[in-house]
Protein backbone atom coordinates (compact mmCIF):
# COMPACT_ATOMS: atom_id res chain seq x y z
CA UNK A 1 134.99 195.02 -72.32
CA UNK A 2 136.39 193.96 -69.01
CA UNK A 3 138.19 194.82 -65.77
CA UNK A 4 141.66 193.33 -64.51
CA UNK A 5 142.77 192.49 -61.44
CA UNK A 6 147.02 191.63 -61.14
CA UNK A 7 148.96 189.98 -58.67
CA UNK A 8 151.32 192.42 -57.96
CA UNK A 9 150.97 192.04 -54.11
CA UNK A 10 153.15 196.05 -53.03
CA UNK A 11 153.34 196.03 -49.38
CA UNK A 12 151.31 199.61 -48.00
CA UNK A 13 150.88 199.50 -44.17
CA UNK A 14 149.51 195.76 -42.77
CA UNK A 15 147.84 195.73 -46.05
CA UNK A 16 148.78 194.07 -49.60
CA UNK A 17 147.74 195.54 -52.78
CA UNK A 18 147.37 195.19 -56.16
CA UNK A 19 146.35 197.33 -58.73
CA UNK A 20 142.23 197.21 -60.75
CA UNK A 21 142.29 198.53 -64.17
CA UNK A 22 139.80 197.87 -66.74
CA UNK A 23 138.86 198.42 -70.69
CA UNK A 24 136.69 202.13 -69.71
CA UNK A 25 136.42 204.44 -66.45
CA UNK A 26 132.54 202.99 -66.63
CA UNK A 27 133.78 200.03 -65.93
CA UNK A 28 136.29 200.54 -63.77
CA UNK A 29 134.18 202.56 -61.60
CA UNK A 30 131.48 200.02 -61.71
CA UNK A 31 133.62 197.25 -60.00
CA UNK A 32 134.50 199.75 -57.18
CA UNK A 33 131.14 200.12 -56.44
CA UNK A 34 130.71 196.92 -56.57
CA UNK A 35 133.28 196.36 -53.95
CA UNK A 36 133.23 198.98 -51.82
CA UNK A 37 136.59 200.57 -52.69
CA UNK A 38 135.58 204.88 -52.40
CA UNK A 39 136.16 206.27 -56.02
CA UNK A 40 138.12 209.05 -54.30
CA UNK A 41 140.97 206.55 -54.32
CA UNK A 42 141.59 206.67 -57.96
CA UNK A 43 144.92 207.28 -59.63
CA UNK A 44 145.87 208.77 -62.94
CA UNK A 45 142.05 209.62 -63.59
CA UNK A 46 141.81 210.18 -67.39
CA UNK A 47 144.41 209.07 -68.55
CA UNK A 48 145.71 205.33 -70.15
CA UNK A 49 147.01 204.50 -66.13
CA UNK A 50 143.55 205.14 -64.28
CA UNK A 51 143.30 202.30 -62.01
CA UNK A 52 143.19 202.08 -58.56
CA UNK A 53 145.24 200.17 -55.60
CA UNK A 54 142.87 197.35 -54.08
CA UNK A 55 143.63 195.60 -51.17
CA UNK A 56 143.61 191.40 -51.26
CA UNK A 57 140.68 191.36 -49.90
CA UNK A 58 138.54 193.38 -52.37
CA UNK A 59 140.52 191.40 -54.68
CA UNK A 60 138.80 188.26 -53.84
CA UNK A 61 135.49 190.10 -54.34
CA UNK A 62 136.59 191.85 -57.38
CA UNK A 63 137.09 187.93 -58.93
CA UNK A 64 133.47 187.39 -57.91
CA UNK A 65 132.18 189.81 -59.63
CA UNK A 66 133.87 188.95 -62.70
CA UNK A 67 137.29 190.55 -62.87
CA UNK A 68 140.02 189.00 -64.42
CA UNK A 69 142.97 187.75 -62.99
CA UNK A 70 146.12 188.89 -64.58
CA UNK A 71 149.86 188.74 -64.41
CA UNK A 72 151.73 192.78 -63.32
CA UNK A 73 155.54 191.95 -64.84
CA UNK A 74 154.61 190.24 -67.98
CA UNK A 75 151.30 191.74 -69.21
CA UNK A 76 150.18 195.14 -67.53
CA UNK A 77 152.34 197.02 -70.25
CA UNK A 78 150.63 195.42 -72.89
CA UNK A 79 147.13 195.95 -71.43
CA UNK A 80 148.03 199.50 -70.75
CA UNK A 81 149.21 199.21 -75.09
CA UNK A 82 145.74 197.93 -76.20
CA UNK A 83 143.67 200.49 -74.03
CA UNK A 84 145.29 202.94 -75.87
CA UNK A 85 144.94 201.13 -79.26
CA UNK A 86 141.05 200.89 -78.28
CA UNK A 87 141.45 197.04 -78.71
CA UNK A 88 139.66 194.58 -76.66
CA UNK A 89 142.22 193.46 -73.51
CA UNK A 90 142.29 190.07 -72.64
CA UNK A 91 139.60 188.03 -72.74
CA UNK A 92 141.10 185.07 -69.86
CA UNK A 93 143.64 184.98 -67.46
CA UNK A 94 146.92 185.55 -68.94
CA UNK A 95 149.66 183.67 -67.72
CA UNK A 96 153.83 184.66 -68.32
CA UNK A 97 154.63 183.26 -71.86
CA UNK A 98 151.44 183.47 -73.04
């Protein structure tokens, strides 16, 4: 089981974000603790798109505390496909192509 960080990098105010997902909402809310991101910020609890928006800089301390650095365009579709399979998402950074 894991969580995933992307690179999608969506202006919001001063700020640049990208989204946190992981493999369970256990997880998930784990790393936010972690972080310090308030679980009040949450989108799309329950369902296969709970994740939140992170800024950059929780990024950076999401990767420290073992997130995994993934690619928005090319593969958040197909991790959103195996969390809803129950399969295991990916266990490295995945680059485009791979």
């Amino acid at each position: 089981m894991a969580v995933y960080v992307d690179d999608m990098n969506a202006p919001f105010g001063e700020m640049l974000m990208c989204h946190l997902i992981a493999d369970t909402t256990v997880e998930l809310l784990a790393m936010v603790n972690k972080i310090g991101v308030q679980r009040k910020w949450i989108q799309n609890a329950g369902t296969r798109r709970e994740h939140f928006d992170i800024p950059l800089s929780k990024k950076k301390l999401a990767i420290q505390n073992g997130a995994i650095e993934v690619e928005y365009r090319v593969v958040f579709a197909k991790l959103l496909k195996q969390k809803d399979e129950g399969r295991l998402m990916f266990p490295r950074r995945v680059k485009a192509g791979s």
